[in-house]
Protein backbone atom coordinates (compact mmCIF):
# COMPACT_ATOMS: atom_id res chain seq x y z
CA UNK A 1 -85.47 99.89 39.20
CA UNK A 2 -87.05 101.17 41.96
CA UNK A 3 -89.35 104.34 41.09
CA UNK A 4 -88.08 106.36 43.94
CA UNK A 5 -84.82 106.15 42.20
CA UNK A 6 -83.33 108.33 39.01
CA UNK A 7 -79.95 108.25 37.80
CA UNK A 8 -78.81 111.39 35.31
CA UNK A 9 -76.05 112.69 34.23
CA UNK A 10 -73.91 115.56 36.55
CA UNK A 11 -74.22 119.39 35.26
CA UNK A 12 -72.13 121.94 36.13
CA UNK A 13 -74.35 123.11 39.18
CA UNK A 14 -73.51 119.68 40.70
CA UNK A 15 -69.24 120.48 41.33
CA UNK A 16 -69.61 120.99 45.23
CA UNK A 17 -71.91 117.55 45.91
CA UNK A 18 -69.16 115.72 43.65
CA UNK A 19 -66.32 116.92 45.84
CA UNK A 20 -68.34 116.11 48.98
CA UNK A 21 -68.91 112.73 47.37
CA UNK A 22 -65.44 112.25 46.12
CA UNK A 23 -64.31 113.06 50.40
CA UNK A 24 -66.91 110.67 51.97
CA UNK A 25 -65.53 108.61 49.58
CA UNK A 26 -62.25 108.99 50.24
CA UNK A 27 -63.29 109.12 54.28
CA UNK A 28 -64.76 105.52 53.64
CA UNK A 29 -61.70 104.15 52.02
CA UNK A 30 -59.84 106.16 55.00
CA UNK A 31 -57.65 108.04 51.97
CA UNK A 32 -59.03 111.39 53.00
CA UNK A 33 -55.20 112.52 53.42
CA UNK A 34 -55.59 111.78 49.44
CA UNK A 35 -58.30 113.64 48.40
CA UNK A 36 -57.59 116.93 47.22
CA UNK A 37 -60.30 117.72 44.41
CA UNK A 38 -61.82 121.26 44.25
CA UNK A 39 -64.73 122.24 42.74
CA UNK A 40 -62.69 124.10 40.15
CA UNK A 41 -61.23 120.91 38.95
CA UNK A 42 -64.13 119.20 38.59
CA UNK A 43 -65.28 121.97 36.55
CA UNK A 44 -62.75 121.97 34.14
CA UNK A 45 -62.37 118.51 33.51
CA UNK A 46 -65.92 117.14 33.85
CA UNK A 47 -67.47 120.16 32.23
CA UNK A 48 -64.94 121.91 30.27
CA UNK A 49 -64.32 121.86 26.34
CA UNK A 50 -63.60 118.51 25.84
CA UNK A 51 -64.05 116.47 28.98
CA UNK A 52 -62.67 112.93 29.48
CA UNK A 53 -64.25 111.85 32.83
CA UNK A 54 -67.69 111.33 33.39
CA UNK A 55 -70.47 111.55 35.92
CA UNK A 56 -73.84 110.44 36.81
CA UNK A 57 -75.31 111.37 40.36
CA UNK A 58 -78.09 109.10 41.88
CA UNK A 59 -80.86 110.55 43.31
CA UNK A 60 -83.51 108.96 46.06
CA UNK A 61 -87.12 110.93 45.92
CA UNK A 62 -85.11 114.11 44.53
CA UNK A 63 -81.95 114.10 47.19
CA UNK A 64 -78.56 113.17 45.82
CA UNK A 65 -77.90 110.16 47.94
CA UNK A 66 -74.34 108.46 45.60
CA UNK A 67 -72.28 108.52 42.42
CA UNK A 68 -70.15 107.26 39.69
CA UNK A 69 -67.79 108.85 38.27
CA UNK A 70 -65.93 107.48 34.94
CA UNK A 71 -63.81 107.42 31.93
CA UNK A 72 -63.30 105.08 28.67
CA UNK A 73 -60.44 103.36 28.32
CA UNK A 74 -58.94 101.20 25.86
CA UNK A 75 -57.99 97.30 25.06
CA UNK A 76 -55.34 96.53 22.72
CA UNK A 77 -56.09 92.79 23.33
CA UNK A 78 -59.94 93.20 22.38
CA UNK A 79 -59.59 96.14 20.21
CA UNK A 80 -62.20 97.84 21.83
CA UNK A 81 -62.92 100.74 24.55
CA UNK A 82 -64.02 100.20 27.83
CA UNK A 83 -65.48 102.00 30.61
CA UNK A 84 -63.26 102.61 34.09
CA UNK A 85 -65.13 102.97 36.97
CA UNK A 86 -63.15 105.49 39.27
CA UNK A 87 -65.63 106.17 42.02
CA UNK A 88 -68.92 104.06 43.05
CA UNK A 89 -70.14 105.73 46.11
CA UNK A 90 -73.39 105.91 48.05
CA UNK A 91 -74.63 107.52 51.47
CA UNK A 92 -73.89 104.75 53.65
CA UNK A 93 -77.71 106.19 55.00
CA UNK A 94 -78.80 105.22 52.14
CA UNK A 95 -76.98 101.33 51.42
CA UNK A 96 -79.29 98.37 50.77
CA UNK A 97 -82.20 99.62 48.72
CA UNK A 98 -80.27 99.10 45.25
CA UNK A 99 -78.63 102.54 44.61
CA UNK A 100 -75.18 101.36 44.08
CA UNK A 101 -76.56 98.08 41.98
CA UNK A 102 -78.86 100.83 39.59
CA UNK A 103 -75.10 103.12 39.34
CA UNK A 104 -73.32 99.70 37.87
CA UNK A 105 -76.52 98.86 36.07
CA UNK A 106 -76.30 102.08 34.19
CA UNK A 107 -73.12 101.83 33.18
CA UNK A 108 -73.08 98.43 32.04
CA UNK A 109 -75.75 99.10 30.11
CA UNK A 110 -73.92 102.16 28.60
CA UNK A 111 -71.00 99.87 27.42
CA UNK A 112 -73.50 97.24 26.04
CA UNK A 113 -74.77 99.99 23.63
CA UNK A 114 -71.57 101.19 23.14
CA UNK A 115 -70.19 97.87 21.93
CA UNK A 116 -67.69 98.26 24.53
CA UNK A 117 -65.41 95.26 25.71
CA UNK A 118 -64.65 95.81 29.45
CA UNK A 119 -65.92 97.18 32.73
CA UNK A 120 -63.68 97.72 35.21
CA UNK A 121 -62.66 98.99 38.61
CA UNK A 122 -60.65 98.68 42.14
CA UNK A 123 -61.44 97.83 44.71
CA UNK A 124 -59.71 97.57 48.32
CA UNK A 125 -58.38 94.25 49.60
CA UNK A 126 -60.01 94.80 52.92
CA UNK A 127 -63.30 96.20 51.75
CA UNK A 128 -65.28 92.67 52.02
CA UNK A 129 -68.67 94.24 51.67
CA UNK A 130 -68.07 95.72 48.62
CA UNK A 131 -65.87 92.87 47.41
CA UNK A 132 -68.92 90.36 47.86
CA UNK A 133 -71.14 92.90 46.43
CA UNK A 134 -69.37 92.90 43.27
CA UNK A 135 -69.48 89.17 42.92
CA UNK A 136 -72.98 88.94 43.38
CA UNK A 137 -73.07 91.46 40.53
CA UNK A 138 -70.66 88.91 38.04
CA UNK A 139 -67.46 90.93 39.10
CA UNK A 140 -64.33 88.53 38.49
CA UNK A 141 -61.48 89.85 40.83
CA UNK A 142 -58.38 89.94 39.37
CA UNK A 143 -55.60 89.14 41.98
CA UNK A 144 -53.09 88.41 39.13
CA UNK A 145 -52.16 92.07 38.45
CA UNK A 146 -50.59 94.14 40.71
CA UNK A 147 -51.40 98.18 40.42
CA UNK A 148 -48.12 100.41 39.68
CA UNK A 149 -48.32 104.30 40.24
CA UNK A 150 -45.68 106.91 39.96
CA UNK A 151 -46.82 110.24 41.37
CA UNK A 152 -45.03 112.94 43.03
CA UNK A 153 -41.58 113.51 43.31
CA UNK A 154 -40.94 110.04 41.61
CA UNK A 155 -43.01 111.53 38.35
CA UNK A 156 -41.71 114.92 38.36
CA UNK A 157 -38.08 112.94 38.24
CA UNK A 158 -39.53 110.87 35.72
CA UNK A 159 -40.84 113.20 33.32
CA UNK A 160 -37.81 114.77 33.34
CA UNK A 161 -35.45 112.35 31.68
């Protein structure tokens, strides 16, 4: 790794560069319509009592410069948790000098001493950069699953039967 880079894990001083890395993000993917994290939410549920999503910020000689943020999941086939990537994201400033290969590095490594089975993630159809990225990186897409999602009116609905 390169020494000018450290990766550690997000306090609770770090809310308001999430959410601005959560939005470029989201600008990126051109979903900014969709993001609507606060800093209050990422309080509570990254830092709260009993948090379930994760985050580790990158830093370049000091200056936040990407993130990943993450949760475990589970495998009924293996029997075994596994680690969801939700968000990969680095200052497009700051691309090519092996930030966003250190953020999958870390994590793989995490589910290596974890025993974990899987590491997983999206990633959009149209987003050829990344997409070869993540094959250079041993990613196996898998175009043989299609994504469902119920949100909104259609969940309310739902989780009222």
């Amino acid at each position: 790794m390169n020494t000018s880079l450290t990766i550690r894990s997000a306090t609770p001083a770090d809310a308001a560069l999430i959410v601005h890395f959560i939005e470029a993000l989201a600008a990126y993917e051109k979903l900014s319509h969709e993001a609507k994290a606060t800093e209050a939410d990422i309080l509570r549920d990254l830092f709260g009592s009993a948090p379930k999503v994760f985050c580790e910020i990158a830093e370049w000689e000091g200056k936040p410069v990407g993130f990943t943020l993450w949760f475990y999941t589970y495998s009924t086939f293996q029997g075994r948790h596994g680690i969801w990537l939700e968000d990969l994201f680095v200052d497009p400033s700051m691309r090519g000098k092996g930030i966003g290969k250190a953020l999958l590095v870390n994590l793989a490594r995490r589910c290596v001493a974890e025993g974990l089975g899987r590491f997983e993630w999206w990633v959009l159809d149209w987003n050829e950069p990344s997409i070869e990225f993540y094959k250079a990186q041993g990613g196996v897409m898998q175009d043989e699953w299609t994504k469902v999602r119920v949100d909104g009116d259609a969940l309310l609905l739902l989780g009222s039967n």
